[in-house]
Protein backbone atom coordinates (compact mmCIF):
# COMPACT_ATOMS: atom_id res chain seq x y z
CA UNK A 1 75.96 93.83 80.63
CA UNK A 2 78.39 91.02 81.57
CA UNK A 3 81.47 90.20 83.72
CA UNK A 4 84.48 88.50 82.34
CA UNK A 5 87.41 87.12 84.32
CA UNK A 6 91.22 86.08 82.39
CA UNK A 7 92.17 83.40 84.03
CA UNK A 8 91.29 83.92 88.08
CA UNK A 9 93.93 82.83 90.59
CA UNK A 10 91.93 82.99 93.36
CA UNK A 11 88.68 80.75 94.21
CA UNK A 12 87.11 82.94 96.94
CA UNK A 13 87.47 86.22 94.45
CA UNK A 14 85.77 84.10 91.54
CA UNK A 15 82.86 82.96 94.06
CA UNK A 16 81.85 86.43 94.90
CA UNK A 17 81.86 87.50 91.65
CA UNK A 18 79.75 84.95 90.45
CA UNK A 19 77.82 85.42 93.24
CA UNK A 20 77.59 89.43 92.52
CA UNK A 21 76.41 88.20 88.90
CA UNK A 22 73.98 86.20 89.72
CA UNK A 23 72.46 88.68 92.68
CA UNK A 24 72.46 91.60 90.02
CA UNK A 25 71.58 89.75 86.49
CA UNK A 26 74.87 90.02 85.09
CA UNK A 27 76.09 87.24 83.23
CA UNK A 28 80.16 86.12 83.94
CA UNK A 29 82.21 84.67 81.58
CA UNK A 30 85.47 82.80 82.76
CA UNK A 31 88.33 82.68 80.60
CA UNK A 32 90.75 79.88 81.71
CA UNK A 33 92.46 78.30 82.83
CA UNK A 34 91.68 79.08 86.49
CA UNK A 35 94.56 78.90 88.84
CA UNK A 36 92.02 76.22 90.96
CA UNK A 37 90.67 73.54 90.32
CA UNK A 38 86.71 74.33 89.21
CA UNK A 39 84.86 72.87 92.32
CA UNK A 40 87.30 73.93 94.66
CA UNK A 41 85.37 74.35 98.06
CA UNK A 42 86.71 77.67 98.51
CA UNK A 43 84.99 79.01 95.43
CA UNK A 44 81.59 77.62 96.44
CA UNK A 45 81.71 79.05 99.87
CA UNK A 46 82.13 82.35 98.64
CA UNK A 47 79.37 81.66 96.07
CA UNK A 48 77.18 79.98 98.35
CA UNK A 49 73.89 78.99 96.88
CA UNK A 50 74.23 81.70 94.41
CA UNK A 51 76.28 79.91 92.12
CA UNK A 52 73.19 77.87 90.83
CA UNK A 53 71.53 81.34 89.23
CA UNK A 54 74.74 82.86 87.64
CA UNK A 55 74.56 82.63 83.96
CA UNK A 56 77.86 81.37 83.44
CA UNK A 57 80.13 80.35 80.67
CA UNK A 58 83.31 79.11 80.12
CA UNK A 59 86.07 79.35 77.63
CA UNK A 60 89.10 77.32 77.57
CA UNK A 61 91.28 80.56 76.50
CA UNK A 62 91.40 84.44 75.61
CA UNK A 63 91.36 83.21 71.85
CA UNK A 64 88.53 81.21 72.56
CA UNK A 65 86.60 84.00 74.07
CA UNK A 66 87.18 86.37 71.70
CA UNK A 67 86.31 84.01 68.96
CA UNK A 68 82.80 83.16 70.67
CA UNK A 69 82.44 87.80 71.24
CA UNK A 70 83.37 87.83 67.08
CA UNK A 71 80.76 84.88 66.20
CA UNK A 72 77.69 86.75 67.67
CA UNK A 73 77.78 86.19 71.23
CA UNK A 74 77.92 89.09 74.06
CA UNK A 75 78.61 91.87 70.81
CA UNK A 76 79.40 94.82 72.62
CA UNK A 77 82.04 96.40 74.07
CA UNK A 78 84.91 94.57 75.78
CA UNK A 79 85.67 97.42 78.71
CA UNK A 80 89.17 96.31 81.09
CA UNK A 81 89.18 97.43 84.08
CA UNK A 82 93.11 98.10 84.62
CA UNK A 83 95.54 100.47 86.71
CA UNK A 84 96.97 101.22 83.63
CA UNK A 85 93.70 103.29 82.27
CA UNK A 86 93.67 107.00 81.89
CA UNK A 87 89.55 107.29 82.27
CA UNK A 88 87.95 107.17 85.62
CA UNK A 89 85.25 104.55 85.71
CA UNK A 90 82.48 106.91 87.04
CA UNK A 91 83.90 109.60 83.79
CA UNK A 92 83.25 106.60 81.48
CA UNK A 93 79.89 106.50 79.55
CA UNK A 94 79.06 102.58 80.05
CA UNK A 95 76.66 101.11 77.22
CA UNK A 96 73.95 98.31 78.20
CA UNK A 97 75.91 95.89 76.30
CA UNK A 98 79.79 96.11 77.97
CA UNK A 99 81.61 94.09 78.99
CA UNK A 100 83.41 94.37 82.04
CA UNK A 101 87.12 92.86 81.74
CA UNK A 102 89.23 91.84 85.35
CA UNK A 103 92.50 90.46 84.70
CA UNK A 104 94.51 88.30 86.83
CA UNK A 105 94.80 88.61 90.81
CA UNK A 106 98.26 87.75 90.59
CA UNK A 107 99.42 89.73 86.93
CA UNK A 108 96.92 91.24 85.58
CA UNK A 109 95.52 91.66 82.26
CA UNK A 110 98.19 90.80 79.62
CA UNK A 111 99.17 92.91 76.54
CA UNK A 112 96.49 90.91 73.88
CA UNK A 113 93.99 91.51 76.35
CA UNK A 114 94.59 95.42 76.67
CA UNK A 115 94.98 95.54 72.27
CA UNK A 116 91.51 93.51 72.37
CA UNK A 117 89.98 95.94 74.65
CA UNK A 118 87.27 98.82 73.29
CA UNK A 119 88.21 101.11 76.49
CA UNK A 120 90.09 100.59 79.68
CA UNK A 121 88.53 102.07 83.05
CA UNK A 122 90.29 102.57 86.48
CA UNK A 123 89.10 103.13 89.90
CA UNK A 124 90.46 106.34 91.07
CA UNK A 125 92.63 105.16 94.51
CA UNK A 126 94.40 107.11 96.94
CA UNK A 127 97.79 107.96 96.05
CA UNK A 128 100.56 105.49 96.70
CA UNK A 129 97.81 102.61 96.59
CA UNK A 130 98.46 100.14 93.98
CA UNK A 131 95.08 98.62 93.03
CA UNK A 132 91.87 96.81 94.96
CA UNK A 133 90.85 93.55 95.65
CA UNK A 134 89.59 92.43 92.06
CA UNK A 135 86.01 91.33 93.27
CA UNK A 136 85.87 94.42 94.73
CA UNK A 137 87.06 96.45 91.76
CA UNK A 138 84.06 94.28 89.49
CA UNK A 139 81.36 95.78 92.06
CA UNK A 140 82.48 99.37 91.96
CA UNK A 141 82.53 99.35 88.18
CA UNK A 142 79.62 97.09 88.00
CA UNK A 143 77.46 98.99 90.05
CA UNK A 144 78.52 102.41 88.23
CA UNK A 145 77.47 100.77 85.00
CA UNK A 146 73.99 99.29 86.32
CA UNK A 147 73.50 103.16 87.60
CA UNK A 148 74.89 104.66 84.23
CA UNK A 149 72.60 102.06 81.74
CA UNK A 150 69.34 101.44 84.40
CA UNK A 151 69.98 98.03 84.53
CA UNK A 152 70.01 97.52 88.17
CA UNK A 153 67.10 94.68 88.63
CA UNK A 154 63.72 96.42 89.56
CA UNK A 155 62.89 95.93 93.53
């Protein structure tokens, strides 16, 4: 199981997502470029001392990530979380080897990334909301995956 992020506009949201990865075992991938600059201090306050035991890579685009995902690396499923799905995350069978997709804060996930994507999940909200905090959305998916696949780590 993974995380990926397209292109993160906001340093505090991309700290506590690495910060859920590395607390959980998930691996993140980042797909820039980031709308901060990398070491901004706002991304490592949200990460605090976590950041250190994320396992973490980078790609310098969407074409770059999906070039590494086609040459062997992180092979399964590339699930997007979107507003735009049809499925329910918690009516979505997740496979130990997703994915889990979070497009921009500030636009979303573009069109190449919805054509690339095996399946696109939503969190059910209340009617008239638009969508949820997107480091919010990654632990309400990720945790209903973990649950799904019995990957949480063992306590």
């Amino acid at each position: 199981m993974r995380l990926a992020l397209f292109e993160p506009d906001i340093p505090q949201n991309t700290g506590a997502i690495l910060r859920l990865g590395a607390c959980l075992g998930v691996a993140v991938d980042i797909i820039e470029p980031c709308g901060f600059v990398w070491d901004d201090r706002r991304l490592r306050r949200a990460g605090m001392d976590y950041l250190e035991g994320v396992d973490l890579r980078r790609h310098v685009s969407l074409a770059a990530f999906l070039a590494a995902r086609a040459g062997g690396e992180s092979g399964g499923r590339l699930v997007l979380l979107t507003t735009r799905a049809a499925v329910s995350h918690v009516a979505f069978q997740f496979q130990p080897g997703d994915t889990l997709v979070l497009g921009r804060e500030s636009a979303g996930a573009p069109e190449a990334l919805h054509q690339a994507a095996d399946a696109r999940v939503r969190v059910p909200l209340t009617p008239g909301m638009r969508s949820l905090n997107v480091a919010l959305a990654a632990g309400i998916v990720l945790g209903e995956a973990l649950r799904q696949t019995h990957l949480y780590p063992s306590t």
